[in-house]
Protein backbone atom coordinates (compact mmCIF):
# COMPACT_ATOMS: atom_id res chain seq x y z
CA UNK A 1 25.85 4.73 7.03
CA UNK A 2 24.13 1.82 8.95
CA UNK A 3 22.23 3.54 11.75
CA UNK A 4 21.96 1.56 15.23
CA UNK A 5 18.12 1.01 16.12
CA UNK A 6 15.95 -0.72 19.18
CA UNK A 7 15.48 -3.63 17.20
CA UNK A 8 17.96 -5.30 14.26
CA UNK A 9 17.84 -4.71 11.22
CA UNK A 10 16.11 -7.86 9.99
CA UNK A 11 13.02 -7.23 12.52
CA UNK A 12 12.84 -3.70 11.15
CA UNK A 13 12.56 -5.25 7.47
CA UNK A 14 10.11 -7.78 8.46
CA UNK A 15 7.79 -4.88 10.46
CA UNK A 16 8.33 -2.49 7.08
CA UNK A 17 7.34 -5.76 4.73
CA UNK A 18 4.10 -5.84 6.54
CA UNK A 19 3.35 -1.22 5.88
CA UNK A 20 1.94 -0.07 2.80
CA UNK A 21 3.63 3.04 0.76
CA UNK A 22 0.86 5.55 1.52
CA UNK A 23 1.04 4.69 5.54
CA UNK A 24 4.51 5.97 5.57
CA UNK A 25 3.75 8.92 3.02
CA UNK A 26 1.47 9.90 5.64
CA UNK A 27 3.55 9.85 8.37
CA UNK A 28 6.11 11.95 6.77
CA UNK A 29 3.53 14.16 4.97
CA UNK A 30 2.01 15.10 8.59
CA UNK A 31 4.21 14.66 11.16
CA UNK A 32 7.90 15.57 9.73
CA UNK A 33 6.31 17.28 6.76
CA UNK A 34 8.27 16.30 4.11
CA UNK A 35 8.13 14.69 0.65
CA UNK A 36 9.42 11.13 0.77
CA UNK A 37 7.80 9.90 -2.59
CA UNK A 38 10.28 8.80 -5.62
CA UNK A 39 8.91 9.38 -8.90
CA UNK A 40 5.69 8.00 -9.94
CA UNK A 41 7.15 6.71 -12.90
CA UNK A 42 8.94 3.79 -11.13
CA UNK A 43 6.93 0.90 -11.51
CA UNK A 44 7.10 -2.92 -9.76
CA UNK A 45 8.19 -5.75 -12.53
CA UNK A 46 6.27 -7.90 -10.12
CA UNK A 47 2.89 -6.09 -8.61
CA UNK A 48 3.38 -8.41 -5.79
CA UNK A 49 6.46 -7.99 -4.71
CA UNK A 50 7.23 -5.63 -1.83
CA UNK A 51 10.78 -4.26 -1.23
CA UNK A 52 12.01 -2.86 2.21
CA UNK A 53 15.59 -2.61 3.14
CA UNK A 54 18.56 0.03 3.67
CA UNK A 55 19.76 2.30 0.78
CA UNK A 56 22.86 1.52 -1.35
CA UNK A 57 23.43 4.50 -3.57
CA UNK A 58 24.41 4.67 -6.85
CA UNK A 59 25.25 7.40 -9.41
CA UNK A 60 25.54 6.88 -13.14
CA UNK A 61 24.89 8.36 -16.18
CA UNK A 62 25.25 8.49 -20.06
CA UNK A 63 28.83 7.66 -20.96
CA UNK A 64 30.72 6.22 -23.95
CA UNK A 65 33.74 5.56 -21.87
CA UNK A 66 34.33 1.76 -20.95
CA UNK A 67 38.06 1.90 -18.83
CA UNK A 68 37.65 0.16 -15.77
CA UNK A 69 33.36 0.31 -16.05
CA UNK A 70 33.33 -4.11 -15.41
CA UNK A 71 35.86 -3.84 -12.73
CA UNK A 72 33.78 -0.95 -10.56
CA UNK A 73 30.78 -3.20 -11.26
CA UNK A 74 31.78 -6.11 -10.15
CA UNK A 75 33.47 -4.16 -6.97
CA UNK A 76 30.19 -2.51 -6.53
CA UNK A 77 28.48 -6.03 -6.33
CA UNK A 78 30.84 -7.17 -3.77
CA UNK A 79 30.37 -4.68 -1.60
CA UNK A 80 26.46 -4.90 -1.46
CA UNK A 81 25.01 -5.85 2.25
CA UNK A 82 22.71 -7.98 3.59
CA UNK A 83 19.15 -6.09 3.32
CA UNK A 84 20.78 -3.77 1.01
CA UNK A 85 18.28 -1.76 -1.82
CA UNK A 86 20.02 -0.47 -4.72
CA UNK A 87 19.11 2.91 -5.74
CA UNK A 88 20.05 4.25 -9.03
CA UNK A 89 20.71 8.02 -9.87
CA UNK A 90 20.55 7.34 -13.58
CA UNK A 91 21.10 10.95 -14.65
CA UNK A 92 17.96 10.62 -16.81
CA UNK A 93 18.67 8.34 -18.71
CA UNK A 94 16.18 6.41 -20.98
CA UNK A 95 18.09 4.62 -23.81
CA UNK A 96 19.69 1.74 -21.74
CA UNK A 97 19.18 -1.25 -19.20
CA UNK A 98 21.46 -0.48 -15.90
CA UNK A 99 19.96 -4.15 -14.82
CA UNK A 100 19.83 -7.53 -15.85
CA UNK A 101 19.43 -11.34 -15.12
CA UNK A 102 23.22 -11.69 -14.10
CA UNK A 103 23.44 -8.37 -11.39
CA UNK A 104 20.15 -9.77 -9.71
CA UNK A 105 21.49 -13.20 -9.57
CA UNK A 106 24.82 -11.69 -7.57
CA UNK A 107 22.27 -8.99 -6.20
CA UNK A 108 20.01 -12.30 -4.08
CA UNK A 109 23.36 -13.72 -3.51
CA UNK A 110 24.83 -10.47 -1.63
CA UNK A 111 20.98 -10.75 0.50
CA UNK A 112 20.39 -7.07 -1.12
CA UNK A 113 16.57 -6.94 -0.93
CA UNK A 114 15.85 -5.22 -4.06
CA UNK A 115 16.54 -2.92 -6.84
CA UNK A 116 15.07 1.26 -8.51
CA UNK A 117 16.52 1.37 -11.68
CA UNK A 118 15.85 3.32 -14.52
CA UNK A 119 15.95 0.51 -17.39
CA UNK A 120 16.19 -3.44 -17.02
CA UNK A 121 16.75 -5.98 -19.82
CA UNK A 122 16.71 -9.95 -19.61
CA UNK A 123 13.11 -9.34 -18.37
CA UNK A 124 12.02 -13.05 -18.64
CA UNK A 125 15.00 -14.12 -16.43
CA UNK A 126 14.80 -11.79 -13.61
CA UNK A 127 11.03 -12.50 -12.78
CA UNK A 128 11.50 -15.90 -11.90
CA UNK A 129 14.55 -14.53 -9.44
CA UNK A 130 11.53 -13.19 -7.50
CA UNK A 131 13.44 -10.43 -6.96
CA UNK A 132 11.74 -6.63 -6.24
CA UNK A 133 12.97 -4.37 -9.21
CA UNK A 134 11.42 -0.55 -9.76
CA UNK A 135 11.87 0.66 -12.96
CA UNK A 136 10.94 2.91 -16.05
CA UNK A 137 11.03 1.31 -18.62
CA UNK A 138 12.59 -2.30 -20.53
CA UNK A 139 15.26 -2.63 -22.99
CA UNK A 140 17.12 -4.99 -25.05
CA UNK A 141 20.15 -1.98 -25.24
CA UNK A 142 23.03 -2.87 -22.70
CA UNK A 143 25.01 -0.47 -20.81
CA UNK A 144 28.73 -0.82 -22.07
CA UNK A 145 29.82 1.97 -24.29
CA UNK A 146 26.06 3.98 -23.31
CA UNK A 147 25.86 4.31 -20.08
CA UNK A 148 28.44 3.85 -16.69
CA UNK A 149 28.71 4.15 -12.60
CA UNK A 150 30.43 7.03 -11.46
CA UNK A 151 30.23 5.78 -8.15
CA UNK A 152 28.64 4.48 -5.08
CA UNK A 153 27.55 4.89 -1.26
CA UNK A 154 27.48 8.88 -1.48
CA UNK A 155 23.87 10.63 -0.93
CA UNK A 156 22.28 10.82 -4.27
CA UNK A 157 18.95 12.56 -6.05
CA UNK A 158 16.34 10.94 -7.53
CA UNK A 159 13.05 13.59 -8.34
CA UNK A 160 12.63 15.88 -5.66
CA UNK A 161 14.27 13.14 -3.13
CA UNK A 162 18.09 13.16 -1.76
CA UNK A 163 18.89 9.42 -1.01
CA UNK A 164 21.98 8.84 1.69
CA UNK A 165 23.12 5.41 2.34
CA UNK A 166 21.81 4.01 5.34
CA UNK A 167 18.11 5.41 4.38
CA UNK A 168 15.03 3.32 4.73
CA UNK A 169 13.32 2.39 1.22
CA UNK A 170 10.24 0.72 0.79
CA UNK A 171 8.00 -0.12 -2.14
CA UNK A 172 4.96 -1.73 -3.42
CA UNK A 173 2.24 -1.43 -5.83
CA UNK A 174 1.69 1.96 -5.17
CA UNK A 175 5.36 3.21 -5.45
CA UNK A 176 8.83 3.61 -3.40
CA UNK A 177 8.88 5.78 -0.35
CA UNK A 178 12.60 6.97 1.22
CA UNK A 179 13.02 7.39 4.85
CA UNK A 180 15.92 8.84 6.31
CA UNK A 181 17.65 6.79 8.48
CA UNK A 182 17.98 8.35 11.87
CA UNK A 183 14.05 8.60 11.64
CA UNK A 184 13.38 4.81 10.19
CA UNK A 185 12.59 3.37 13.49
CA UNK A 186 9.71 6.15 14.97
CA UNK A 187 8.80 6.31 11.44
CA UNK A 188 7.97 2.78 11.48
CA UNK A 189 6.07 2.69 14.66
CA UNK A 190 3.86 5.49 13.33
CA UNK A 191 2.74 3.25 10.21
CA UNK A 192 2.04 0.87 11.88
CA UNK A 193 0.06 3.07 14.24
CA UNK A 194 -1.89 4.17 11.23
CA UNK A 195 -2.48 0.79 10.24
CA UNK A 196 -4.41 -0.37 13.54
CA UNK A 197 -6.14 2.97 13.31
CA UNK A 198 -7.72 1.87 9.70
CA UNK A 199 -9.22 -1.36 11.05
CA UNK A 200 -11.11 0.98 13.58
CA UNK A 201 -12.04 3.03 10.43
CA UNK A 202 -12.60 0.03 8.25
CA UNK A 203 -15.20 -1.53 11.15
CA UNK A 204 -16.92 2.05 11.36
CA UNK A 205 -17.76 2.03 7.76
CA UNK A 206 -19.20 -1.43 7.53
CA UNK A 207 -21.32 -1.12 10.44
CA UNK A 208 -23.02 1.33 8.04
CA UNK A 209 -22.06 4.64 9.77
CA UNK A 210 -22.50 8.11 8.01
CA UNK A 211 -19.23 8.94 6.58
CA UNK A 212 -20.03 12.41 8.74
CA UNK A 213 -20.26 10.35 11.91
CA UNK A 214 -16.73 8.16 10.68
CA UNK A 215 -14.97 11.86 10.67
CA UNK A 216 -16.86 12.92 14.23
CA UNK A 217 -15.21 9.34 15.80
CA UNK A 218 -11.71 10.18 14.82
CA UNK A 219 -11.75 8.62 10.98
CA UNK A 220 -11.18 10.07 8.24
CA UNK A 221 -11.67 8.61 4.58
């Protein structure tokens, strides 16, 4: 579901590229209290590279069957959207790689924004792609025969977190956050609330204050 916000879509990204993961934890944490956090043993290919976009789901799992597993694939590529992020329910898997250099080629031609995958392969060829990928861990073992899609664009679970399309996900160093959509936009405006508060904090504690006087203004540490 693509939810209808104040702004478009591609300002939203642009505002989200510019958070940081524990801004929007925060937010969440305090104000809606709820757990947004996907599990901490995602990490970034590339340390650098930020991901922000809308949630395309996708469910999977170990499988030896092969009928029909290219065709959905290749269906499931076409249907990606512009400013898409593709989140895999792997079913716990850890033996194979659900991504490689191919699927993020057709993935940055589709204008999807990123991928959180269990396993990856064709490591070498994806990071020049500069391409955002969260995963677990790297393989050389493909997915025919191990592994298949069940299907795609129905609410998934990853951890403790329930993933609907049309959900705001954003990652960086620190890990991938998942916001539902109908509260993406306040959500937003909150982090970035949080982030102008810092600088106040940030000047506080290099004028030299006591961190007891940086809680008594309003900061907190």
């Amino acid at each position: 579901m693509i939810h209808k916000y104040p702004v478009s879509i591609d300002e939203m990204r642009e505002r989200y590229m510019k958070l940081y993961s524990a801004a929007v934890n925060d937010v969440m944490r305090f104000d809606y209290k709820v757990n947004c956090s996907l599990p901490s043993s995602y990490f970034p290919l590339q340390k650098e590279l930020k991901m922000a976009g809308v949630a395309f789901t996708i469910k999977g799992g170990p499988d030896i069957t092969t009928d029909g597993e290219f065709e959905m694939r290749a269906q499931m590529l076409e249907d990606l959207h512009e400013n898409s992020v593709i989140m895999w329910d792997c079913t716990g898997d850890k033996i194979t790689a659900q991504w490689g250099e191919v699927m993020t080629m057709a993935a940055v031609k589709a204008g999807c924004r990123g991928a959180f995958v269990n396993g990856i392969r064709d490591t070498e060829a994806i990071i020049p792609q500069g391409f955002p990928v969260f995963h677990q861990y790297r393989t050389n073992v493909g997915m025919l025969g191990r592994f298949r899609m069940y299907y795609y664009q129905k609410p998934v679970r990853i951890g403790e977190i329930t993933i609907n399309p049309g959900d705001w996900i954003y990652g960086d160093i620190d890990g991938v956050v998942c916001v539902p959509g109908e509260l993406a936009y306040i959500v937003l405006q909150k982090a970035e609330g949080v982030l102008d508060k810092e600088v106040g904090i940030r000047d506080m504690v290099n004028s030299g204050m006591k961190p007891t006087d940086v809680v008594a203004n309003g900061g907190y540490f």
